[in-house]
N, C-alpha and C. Protein backbone atom coordinates (compact mmCIF):
# COMPACT_ATOMS: atom_id res chain seq x y z
N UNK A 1 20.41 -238.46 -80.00
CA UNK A 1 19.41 -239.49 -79.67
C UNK A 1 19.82 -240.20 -78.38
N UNK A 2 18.69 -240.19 -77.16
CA UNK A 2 19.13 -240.76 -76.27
C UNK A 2 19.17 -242.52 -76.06
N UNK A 3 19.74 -243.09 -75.08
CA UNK A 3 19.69 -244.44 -75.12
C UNK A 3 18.12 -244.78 -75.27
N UNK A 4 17.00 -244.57 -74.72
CA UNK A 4 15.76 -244.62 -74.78
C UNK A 4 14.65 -244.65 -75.95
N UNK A 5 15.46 -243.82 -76.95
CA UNK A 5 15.14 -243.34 -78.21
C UNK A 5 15.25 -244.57 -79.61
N UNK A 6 16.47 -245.34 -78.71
CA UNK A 6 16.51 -246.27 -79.61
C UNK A 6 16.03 -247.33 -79.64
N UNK A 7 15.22 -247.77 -80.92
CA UNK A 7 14.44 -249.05 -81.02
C UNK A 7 14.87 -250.21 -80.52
N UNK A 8 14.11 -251.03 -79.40
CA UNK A 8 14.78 -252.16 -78.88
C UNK A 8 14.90 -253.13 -79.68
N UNK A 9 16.20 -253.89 -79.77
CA UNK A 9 15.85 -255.02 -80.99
C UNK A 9 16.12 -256.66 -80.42
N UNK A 10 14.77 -257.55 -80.42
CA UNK A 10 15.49 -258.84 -79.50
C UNK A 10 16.31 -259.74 -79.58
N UNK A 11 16.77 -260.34 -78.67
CA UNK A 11 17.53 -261.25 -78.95
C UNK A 11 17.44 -262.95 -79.89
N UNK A 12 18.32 -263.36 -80.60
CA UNK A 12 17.59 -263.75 -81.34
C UNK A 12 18.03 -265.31 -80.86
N UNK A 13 17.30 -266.25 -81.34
CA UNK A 13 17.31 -267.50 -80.50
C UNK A 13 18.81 -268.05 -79.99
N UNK A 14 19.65 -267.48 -81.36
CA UNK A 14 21.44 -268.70 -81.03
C UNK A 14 21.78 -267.74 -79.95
N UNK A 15 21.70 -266.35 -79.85
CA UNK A 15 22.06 -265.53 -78.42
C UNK A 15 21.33 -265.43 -77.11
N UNK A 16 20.32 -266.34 -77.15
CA UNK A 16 19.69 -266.66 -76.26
C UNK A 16 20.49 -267.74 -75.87
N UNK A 17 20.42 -269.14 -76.99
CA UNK A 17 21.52 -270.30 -76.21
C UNK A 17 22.33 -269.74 -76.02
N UNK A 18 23.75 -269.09 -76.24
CA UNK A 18 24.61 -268.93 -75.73
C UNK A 18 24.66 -267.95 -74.38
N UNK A 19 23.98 -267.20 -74.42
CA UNK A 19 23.85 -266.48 -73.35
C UNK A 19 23.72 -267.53 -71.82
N UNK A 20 22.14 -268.58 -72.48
CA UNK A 20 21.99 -269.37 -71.23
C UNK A 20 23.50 -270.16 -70.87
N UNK A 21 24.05 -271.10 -71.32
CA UNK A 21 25.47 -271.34 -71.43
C UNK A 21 26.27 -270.95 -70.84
N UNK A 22 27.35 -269.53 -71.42
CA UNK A 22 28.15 -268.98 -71.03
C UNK A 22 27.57 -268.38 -69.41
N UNK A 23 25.91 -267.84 -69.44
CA UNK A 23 25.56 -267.43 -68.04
C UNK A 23 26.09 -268.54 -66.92
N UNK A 24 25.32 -269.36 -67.02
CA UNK A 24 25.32 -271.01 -66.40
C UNK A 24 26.84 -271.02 -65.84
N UNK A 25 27.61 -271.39 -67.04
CA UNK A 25 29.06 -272.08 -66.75
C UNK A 25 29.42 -271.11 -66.15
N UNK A 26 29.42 -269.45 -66.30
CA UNK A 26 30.39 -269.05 -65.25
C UNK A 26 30.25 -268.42 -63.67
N UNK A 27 28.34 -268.86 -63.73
CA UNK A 27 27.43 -268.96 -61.99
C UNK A 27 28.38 -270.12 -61.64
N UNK A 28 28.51 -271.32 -62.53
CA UNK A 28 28.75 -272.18 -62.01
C UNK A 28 30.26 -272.36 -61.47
N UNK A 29 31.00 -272.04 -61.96
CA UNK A 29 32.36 -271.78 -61.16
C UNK A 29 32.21 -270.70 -60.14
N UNK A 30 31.65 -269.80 -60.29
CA UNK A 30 31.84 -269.34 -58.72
C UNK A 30 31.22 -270.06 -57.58
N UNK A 31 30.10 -271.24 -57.95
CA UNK A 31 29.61 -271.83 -56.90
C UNK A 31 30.67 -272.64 -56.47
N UNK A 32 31.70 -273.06 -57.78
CA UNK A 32 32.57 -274.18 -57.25
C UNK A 32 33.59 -273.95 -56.68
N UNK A 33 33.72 -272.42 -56.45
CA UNK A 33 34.49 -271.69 -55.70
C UNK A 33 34.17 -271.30 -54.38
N UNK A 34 33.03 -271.08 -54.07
CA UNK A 34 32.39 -271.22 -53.01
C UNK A 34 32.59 -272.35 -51.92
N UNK A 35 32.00 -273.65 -52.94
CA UNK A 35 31.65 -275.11 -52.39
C UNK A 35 33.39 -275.34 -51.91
N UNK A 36 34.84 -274.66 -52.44
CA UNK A 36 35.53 -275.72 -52.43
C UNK A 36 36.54 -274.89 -51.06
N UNK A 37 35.55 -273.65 -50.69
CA UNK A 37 36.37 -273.21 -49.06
C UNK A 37 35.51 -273.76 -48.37
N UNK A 38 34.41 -274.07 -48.54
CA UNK A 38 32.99 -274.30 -47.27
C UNK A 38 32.61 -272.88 -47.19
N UNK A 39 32.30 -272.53 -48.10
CA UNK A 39 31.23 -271.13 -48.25
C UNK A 39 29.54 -271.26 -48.70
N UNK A 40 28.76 -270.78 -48.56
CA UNK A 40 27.60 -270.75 -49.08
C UNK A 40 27.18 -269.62 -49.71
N UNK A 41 25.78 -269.54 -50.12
CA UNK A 41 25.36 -268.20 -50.86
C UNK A 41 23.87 -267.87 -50.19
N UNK A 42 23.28 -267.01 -50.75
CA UNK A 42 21.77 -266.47 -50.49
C UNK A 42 20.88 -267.57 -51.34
N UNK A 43 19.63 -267.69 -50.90
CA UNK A 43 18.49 -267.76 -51.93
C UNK A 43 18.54 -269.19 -51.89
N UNK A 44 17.95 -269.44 -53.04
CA UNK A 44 17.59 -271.53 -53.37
C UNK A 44 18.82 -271.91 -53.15
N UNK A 45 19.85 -271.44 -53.81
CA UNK A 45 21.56 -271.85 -54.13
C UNK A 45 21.49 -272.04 -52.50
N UNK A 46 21.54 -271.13 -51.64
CA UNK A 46 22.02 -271.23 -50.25
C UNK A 46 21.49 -272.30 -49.51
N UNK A 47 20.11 -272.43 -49.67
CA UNK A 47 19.57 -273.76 -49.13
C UNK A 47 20.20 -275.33 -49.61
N UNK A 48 20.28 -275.45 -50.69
CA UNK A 48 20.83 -276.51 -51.62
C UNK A 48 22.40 -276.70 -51.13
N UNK A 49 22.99 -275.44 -50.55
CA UNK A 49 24.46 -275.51 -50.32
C UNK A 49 24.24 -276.26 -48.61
N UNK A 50 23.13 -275.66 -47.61
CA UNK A 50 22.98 -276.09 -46.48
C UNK A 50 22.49 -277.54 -46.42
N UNK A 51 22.12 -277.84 -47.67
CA UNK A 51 21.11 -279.40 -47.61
C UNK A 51 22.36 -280.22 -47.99
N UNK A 52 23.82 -279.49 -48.88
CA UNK A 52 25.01 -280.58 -49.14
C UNK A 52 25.84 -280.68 -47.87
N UNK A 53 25.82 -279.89 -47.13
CA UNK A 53 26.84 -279.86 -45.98
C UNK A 53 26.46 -280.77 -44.96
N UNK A 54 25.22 -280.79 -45.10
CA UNK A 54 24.71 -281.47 -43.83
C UNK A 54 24.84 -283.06 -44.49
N UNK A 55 24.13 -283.31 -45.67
CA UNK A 55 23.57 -284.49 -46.02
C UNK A 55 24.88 -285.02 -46.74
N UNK A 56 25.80 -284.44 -47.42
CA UNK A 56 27.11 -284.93 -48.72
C UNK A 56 26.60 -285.12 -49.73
N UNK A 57 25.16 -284.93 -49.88
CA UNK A 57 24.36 -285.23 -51.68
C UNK A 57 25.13 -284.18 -52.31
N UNK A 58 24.91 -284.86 -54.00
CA UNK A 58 25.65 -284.28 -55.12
C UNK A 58 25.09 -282.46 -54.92
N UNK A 59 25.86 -281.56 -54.84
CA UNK A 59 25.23 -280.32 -55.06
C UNK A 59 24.45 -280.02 -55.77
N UNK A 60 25.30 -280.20 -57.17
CA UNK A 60 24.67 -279.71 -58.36
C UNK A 60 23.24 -280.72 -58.57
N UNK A 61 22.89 -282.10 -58.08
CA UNK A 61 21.77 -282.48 -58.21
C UNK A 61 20.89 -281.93 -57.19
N UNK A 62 20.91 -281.38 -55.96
CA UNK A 62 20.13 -280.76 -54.51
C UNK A 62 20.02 -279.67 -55.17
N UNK A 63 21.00 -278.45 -56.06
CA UNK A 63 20.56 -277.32 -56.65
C UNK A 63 19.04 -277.84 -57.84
N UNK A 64 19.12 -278.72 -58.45
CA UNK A 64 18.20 -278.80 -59.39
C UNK A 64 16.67 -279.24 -58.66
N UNK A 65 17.12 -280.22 -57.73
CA UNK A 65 16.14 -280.57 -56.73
C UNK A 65 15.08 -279.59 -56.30
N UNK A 66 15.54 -278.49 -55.69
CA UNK A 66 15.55 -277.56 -54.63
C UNK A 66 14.77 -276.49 -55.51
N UNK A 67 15.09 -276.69 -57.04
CA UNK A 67 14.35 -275.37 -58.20
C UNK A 67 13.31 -276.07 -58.96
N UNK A 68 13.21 -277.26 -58.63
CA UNK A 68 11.72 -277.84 -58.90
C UNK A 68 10.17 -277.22 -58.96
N UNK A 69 10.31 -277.17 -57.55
CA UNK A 69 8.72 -276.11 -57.29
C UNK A 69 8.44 -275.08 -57.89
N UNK A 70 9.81 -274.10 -57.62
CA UNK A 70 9.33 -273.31 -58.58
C UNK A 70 8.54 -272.43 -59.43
N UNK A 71 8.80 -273.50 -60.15
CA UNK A 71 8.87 -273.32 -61.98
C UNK A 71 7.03 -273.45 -61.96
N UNK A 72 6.63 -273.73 -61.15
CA UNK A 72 4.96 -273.72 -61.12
C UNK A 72 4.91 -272.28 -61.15
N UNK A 73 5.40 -271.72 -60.05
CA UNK A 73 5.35 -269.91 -60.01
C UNK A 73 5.93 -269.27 -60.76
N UNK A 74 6.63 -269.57 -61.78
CA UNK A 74 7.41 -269.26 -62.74
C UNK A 74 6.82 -269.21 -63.86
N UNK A 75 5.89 -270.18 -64.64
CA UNK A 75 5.12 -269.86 -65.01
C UNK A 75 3.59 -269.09 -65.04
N UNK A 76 3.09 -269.01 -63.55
CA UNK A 76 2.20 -268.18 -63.90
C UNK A 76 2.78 -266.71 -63.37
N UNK A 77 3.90 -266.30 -62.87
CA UNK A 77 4.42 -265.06 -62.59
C UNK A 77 4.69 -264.59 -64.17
N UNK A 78 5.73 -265.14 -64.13
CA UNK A 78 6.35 -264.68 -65.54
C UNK A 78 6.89 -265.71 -67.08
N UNK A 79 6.04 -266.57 -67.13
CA UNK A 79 4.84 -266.70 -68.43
C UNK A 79 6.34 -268.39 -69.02
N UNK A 80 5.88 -268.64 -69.75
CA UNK A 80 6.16 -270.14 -69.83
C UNK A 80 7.93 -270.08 -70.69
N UNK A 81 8.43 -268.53 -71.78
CA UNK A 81 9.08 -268.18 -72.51
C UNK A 81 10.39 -267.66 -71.00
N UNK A 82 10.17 -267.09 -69.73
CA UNK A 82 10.91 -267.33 -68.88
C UNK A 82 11.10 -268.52 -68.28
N UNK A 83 10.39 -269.37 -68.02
CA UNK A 83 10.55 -270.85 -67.15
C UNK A 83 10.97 -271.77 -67.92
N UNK A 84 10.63 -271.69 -69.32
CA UNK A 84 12.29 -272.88 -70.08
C UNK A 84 13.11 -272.09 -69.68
N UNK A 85 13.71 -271.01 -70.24
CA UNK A 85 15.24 -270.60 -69.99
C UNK A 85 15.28 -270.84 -69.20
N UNK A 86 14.59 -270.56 -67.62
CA UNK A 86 15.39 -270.43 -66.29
C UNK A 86 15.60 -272.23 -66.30
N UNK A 87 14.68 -272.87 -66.77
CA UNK A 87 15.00 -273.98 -65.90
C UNK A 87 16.28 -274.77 -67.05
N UNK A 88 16.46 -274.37 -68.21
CA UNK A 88 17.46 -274.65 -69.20
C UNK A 88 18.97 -274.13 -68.17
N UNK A 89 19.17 -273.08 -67.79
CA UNK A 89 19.77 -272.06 -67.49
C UNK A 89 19.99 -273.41 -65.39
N UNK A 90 19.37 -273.63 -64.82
CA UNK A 90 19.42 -274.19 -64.02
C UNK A 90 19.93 -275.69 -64.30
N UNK A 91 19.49 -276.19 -65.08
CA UNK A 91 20.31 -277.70 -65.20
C UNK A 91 21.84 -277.64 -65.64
N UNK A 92 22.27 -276.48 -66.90
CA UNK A 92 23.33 -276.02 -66.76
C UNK A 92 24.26 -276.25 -65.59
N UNK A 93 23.96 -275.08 -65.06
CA UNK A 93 24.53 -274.68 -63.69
C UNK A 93 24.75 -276.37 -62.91
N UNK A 94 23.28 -276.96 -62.63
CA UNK A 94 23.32 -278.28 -61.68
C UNK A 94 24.49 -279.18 -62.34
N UNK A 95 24.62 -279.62 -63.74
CA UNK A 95 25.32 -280.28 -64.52
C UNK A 95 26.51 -280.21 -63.88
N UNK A 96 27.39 -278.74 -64.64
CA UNK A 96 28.76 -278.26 -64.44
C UNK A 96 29.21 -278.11 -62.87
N UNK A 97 27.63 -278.09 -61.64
CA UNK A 97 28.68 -278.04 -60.00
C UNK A 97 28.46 -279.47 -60.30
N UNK A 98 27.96 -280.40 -60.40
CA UNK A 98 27.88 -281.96 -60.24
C UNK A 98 29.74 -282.54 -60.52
N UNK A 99 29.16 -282.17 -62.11
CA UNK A 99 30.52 -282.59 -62.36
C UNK A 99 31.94 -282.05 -62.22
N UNK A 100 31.77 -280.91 -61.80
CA UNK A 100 33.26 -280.17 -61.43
C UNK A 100 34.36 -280.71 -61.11
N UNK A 101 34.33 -281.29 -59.98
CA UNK A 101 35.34 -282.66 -60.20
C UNK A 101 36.14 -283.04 -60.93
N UNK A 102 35.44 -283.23 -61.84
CA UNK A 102 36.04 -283.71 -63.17
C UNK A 102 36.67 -282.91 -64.47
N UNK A 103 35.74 -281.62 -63.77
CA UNK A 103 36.05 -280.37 -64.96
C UNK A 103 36.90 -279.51 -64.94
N UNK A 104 36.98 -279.54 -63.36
CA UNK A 104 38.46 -278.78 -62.65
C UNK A 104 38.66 -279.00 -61.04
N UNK A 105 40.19 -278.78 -61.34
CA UNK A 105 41.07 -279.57 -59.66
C UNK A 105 41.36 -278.08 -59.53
N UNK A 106 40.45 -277.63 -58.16
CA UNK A 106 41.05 -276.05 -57.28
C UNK A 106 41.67 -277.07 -56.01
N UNK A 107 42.78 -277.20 -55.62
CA UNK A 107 43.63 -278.00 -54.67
C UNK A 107 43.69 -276.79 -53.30
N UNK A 108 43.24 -275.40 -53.36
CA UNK A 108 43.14 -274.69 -52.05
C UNK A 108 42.87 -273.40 -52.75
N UNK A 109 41.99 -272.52 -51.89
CA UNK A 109 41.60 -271.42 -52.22
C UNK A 109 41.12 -270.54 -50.73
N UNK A 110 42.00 -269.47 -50.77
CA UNK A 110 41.78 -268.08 -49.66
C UNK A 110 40.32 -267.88 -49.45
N UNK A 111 39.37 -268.38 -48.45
CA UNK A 111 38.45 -268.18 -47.99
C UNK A 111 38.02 -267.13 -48.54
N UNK A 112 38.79 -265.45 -48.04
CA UNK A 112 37.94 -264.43 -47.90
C UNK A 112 38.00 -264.44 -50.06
N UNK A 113 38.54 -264.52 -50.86
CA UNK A 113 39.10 -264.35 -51.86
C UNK A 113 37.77 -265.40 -53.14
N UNK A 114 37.68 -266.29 -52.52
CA UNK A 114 36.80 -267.57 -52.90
C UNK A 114 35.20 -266.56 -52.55
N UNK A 115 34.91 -266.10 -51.35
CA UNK A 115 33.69 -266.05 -50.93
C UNK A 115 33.51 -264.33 -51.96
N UNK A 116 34.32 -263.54 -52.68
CA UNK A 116 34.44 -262.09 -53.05
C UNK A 116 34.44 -262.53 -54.65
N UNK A 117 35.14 -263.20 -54.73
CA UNK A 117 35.18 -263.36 -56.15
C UNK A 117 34.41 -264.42 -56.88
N UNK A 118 33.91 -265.58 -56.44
CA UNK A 118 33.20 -266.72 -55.91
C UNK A 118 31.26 -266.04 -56.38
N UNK A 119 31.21 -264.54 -55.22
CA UNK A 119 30.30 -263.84 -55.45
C UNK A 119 30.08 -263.17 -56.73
N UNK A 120 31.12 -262.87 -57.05
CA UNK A 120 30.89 -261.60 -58.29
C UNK A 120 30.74 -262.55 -59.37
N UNK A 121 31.58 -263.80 -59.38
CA UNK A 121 31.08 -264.64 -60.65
C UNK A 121 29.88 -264.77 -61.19
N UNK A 122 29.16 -265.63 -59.81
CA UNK A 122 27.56 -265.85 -60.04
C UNK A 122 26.86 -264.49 -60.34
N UNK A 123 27.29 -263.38 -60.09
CA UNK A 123 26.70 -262.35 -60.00
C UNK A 123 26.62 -261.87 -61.75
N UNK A 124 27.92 -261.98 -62.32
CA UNK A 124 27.77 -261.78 -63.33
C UNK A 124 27.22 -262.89 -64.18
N UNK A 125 27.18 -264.18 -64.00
CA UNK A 125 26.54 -265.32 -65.02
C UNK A 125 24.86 -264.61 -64.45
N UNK A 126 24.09 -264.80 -63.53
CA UNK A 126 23.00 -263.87 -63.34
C UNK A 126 22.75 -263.26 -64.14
N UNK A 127 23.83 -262.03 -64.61
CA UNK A 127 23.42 -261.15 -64.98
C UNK A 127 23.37 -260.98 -66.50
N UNK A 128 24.38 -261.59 -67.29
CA UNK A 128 24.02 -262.52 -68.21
C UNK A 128 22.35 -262.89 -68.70
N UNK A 129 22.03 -263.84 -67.60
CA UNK A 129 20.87 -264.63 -67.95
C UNK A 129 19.49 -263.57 -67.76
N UNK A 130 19.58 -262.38 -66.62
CA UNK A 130 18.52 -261.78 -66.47
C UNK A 130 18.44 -261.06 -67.75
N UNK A 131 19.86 -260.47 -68.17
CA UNK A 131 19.12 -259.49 -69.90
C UNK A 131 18.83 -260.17 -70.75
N UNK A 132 18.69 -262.06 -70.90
CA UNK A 132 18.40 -262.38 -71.70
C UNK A 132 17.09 -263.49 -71.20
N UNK A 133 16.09 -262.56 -70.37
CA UNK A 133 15.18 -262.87 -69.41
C UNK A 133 15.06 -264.28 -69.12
N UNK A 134 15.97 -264.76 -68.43
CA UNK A 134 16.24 -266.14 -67.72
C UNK A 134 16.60 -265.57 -66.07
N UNK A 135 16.73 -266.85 -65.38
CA UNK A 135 16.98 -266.28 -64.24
C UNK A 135 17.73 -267.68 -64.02
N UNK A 136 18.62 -267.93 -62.11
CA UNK A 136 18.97 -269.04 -62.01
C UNK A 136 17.86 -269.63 -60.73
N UNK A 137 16.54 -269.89 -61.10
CA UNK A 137 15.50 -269.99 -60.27
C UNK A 137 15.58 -269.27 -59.16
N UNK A 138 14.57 -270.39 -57.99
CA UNK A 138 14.85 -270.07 -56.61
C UNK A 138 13.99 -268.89 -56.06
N UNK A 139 13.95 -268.50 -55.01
CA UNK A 139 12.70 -267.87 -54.17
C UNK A 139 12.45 -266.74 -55.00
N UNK A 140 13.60 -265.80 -55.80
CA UNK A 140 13.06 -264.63 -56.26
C UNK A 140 11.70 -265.10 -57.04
N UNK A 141 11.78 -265.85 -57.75
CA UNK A 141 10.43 -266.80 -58.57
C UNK A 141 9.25 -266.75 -57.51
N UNK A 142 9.31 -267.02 -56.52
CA UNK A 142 8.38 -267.25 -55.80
C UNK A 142 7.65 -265.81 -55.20
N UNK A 143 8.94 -264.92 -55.04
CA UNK A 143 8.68 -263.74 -54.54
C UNK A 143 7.88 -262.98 -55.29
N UNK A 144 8.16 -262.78 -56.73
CA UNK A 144 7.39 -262.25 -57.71
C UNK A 144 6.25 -262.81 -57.72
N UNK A 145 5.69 -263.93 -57.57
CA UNK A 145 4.73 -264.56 -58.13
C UNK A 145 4.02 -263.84 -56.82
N UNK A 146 4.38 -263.73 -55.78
CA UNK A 146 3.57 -263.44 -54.17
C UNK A 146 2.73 -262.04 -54.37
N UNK A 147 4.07 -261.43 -55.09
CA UNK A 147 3.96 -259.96 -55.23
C UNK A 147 2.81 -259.18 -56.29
N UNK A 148 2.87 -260.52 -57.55
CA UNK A 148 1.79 -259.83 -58.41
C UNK A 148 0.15 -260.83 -57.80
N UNK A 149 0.43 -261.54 -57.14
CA UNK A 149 -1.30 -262.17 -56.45
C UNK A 149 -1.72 -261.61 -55.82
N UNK A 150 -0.23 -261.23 -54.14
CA UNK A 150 -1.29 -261.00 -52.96
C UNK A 150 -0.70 -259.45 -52.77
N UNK A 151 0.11 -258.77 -53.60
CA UNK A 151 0.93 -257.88 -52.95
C UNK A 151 1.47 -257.21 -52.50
N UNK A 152 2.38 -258.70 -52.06
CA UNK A 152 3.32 -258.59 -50.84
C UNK A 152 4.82 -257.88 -51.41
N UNK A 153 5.42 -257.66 -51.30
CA UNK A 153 6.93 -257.23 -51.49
C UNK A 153 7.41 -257.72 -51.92
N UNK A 154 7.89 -257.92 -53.32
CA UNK A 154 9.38 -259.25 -53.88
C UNK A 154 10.52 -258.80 -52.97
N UNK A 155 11.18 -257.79 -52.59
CA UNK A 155 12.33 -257.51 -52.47
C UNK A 155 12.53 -258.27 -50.47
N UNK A 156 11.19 -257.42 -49.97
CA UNK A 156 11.30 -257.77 -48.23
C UNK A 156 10.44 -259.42 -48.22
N UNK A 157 10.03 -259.76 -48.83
CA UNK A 157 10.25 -261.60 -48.93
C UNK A 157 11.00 -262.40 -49.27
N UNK A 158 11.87 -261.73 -50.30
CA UNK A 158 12.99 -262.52 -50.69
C UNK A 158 14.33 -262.12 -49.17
N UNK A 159 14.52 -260.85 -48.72
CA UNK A 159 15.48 -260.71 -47.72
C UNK A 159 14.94 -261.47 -46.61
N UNK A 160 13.63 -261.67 -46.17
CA UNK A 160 12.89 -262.35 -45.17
C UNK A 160 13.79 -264.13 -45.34
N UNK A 161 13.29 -264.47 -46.19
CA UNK A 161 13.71 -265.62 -46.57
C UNK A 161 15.44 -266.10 -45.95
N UNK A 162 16.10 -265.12 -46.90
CA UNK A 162 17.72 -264.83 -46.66
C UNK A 162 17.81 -265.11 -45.21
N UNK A 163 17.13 -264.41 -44.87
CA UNK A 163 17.30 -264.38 -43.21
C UNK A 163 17.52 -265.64 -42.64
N UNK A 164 16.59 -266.49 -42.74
CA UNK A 164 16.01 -267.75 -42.38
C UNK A 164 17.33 -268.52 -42.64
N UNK A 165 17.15 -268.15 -44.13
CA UNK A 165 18.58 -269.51 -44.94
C UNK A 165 19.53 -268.92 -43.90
N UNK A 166 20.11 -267.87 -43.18
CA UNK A 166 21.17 -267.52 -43.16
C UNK A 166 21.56 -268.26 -41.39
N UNK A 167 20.16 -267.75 -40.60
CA UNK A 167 20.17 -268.21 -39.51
C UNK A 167 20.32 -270.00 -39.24
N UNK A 168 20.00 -270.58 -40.33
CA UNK A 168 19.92 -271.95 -40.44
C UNK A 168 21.43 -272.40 -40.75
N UNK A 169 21.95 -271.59 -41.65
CA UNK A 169 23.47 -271.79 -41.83
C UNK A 169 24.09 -272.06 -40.12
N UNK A 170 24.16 -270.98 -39.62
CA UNK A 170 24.64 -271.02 -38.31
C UNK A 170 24.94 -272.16 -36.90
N UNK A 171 23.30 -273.07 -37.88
CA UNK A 171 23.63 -274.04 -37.01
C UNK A 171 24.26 -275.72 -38.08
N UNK A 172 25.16 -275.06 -38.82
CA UNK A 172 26.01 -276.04 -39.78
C UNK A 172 27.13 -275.70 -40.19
N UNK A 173 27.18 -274.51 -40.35
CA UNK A 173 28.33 -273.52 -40.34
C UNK A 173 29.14 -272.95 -39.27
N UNK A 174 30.40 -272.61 -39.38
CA UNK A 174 31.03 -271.95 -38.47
C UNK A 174 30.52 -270.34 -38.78
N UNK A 175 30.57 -269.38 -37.95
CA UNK A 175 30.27 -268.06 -38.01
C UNK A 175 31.12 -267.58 -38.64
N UNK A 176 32.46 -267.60 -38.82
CA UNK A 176 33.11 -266.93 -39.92
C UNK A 176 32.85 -267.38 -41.23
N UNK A 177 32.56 -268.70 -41.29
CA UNK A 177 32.17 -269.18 -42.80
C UNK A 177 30.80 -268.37 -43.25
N UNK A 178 30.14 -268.04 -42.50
CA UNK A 178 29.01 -267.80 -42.53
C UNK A 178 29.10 -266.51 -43.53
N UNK A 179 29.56 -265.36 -42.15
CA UNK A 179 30.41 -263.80 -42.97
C UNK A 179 30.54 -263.55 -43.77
N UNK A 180 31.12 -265.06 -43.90
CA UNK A 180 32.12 -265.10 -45.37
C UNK A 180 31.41 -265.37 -46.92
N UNK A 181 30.32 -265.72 -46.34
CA UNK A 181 29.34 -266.46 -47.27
C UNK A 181 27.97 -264.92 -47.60
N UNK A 182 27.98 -263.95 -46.30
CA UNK A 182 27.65 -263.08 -46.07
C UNK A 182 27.60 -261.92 -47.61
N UNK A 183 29.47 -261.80 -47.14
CA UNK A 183 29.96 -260.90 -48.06
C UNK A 183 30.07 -261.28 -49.61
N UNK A 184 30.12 -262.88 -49.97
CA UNK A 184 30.01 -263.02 -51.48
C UNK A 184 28.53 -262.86 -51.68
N UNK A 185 27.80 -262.96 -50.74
CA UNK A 185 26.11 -262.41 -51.07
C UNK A 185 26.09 -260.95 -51.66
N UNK A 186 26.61 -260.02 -51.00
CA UNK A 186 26.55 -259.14 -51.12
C UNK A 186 27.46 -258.66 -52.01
N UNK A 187 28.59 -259.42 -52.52
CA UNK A 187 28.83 -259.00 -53.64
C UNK A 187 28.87 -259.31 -55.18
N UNK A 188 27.78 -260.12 -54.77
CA UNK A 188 27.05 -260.92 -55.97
C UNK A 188 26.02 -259.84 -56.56
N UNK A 189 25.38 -259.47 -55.15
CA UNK A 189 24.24 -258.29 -55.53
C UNK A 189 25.13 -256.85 -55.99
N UNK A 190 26.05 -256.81 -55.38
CA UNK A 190 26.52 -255.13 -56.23
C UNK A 190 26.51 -255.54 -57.67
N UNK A 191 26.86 -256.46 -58.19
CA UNK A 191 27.31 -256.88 -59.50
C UNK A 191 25.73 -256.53 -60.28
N UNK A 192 24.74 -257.07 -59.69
CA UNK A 192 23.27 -257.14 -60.45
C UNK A 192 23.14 -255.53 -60.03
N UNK A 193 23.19 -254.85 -58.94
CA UNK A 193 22.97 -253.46 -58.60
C UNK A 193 23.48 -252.14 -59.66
N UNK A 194 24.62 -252.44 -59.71
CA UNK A 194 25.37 -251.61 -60.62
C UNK A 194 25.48 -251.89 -62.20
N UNK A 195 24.87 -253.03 -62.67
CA UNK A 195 25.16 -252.77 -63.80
C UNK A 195 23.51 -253.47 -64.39
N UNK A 196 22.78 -253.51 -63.42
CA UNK A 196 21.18 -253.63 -64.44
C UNK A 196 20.15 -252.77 -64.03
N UNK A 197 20.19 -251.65 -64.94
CA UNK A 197 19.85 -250.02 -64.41
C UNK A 197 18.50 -250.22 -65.59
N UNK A 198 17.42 -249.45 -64.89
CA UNK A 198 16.61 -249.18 -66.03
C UNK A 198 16.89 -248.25 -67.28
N UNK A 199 16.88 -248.48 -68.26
CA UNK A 199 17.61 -247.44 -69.63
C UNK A 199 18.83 -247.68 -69.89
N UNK A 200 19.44 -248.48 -69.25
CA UNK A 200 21.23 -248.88 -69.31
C UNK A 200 21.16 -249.67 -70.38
N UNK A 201 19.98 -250.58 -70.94
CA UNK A 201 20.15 -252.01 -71.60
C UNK A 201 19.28 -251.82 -72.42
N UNK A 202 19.34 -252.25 -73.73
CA UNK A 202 18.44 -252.02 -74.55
C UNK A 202 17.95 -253.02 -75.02
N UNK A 203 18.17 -254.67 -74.58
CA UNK A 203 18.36 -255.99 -75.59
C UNK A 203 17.01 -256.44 -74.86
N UNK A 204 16.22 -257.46 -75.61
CA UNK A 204 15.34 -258.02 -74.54
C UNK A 204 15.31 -259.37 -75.18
């Protein structure tokens, strides 16, 4: 019997909370791994990271800020049973970078090391939350919603976007921070690439 063959069975509400949770808290240390070389990321997160550098507002409150809108497209993209979790799944996250501080002392951390591993964290709390159809907001929301109205491309609106956030970094960022912020992008995405395959997962 192949993986396909077998009856999907869902997840049931307490593995839903915990999923959102454990997803959350451990996006959220890699952001605080990020935040604590002067690194940034892709997407809403990346903007929210460019709006703390510039301005010194609380992160984790500019991340929650910033995933507001949204959740309008969130619900009519993908239906009201995704937009609690995500936005459950987002205050999480905002909570634990807010208070980090308090939750843990990183006293120095290797740039390139912070921005690689930093990446793969969030990548895996993500990934977490997507098999247990949550997300951690932010433009992909928006992208989908574009994609099933007018559509347009989720994938080349959401990189469109990236672009923008990235070029905007540049003028707040140093260019190696930038790179650096580059490569935990990208290895945030191998993490979602390689291990959320169609037929790989059977849970919904």
């Amino acid at each position: 019997m192949s993986n396909l063959d077998i009856p999907q069975k869902p997840h049931s509400l307490l593995e839903d909370a915990m999923a959102l949770i454990v997803g959350a808290t451990i996006a959220a240390l890699g952001v605080t791994l990020l935040k604590t070389a002067g690194l940034a990321t892709g997407g809403t997160a990346g903007l929210a990271f460019l709006i703390y550098y510039k301005t010194g507002w609380n992160l984790g409150a500019v991340v929650f800020a910033v995933n507001l809108p949204f959740y309008v497209f969130a619900v009519k993209a993908l239906g009201w049973r995704f937009t609690i979790k995500t936005f459950v799944a987002v205050a999480i996250l905002s909570a634990e970078t807010a208070y980090a501080p308090w939750l843990i002392k990183i006293g120095d951390v290797q740039p390139v090391y912070a921005a690689i591993v930093g990446g793969l964290l969030v990548g895996v709390g993500l990934l977490i939350l997507i098999r247990h159809k949550a997300s951690l907001g932010g433009v992909g929301i928006l992208a989908v919603y574009l994609q099933n109205r007018l559509g347009l491309s989720a994938g080349k609106f959401q990189m469109s976007v990236d672009v923008v956030i990235v070029a905007a970094a540049l003028l707040i960022m140093s260019p190696s921070a930038v790179a650096l912020s580059v490569a935990g992008a990208v290895a945030l995405n191998l993490v979602i690439a390689m291990n959320h395959l169609p037929g790989r997962y059977n849970g919904f």
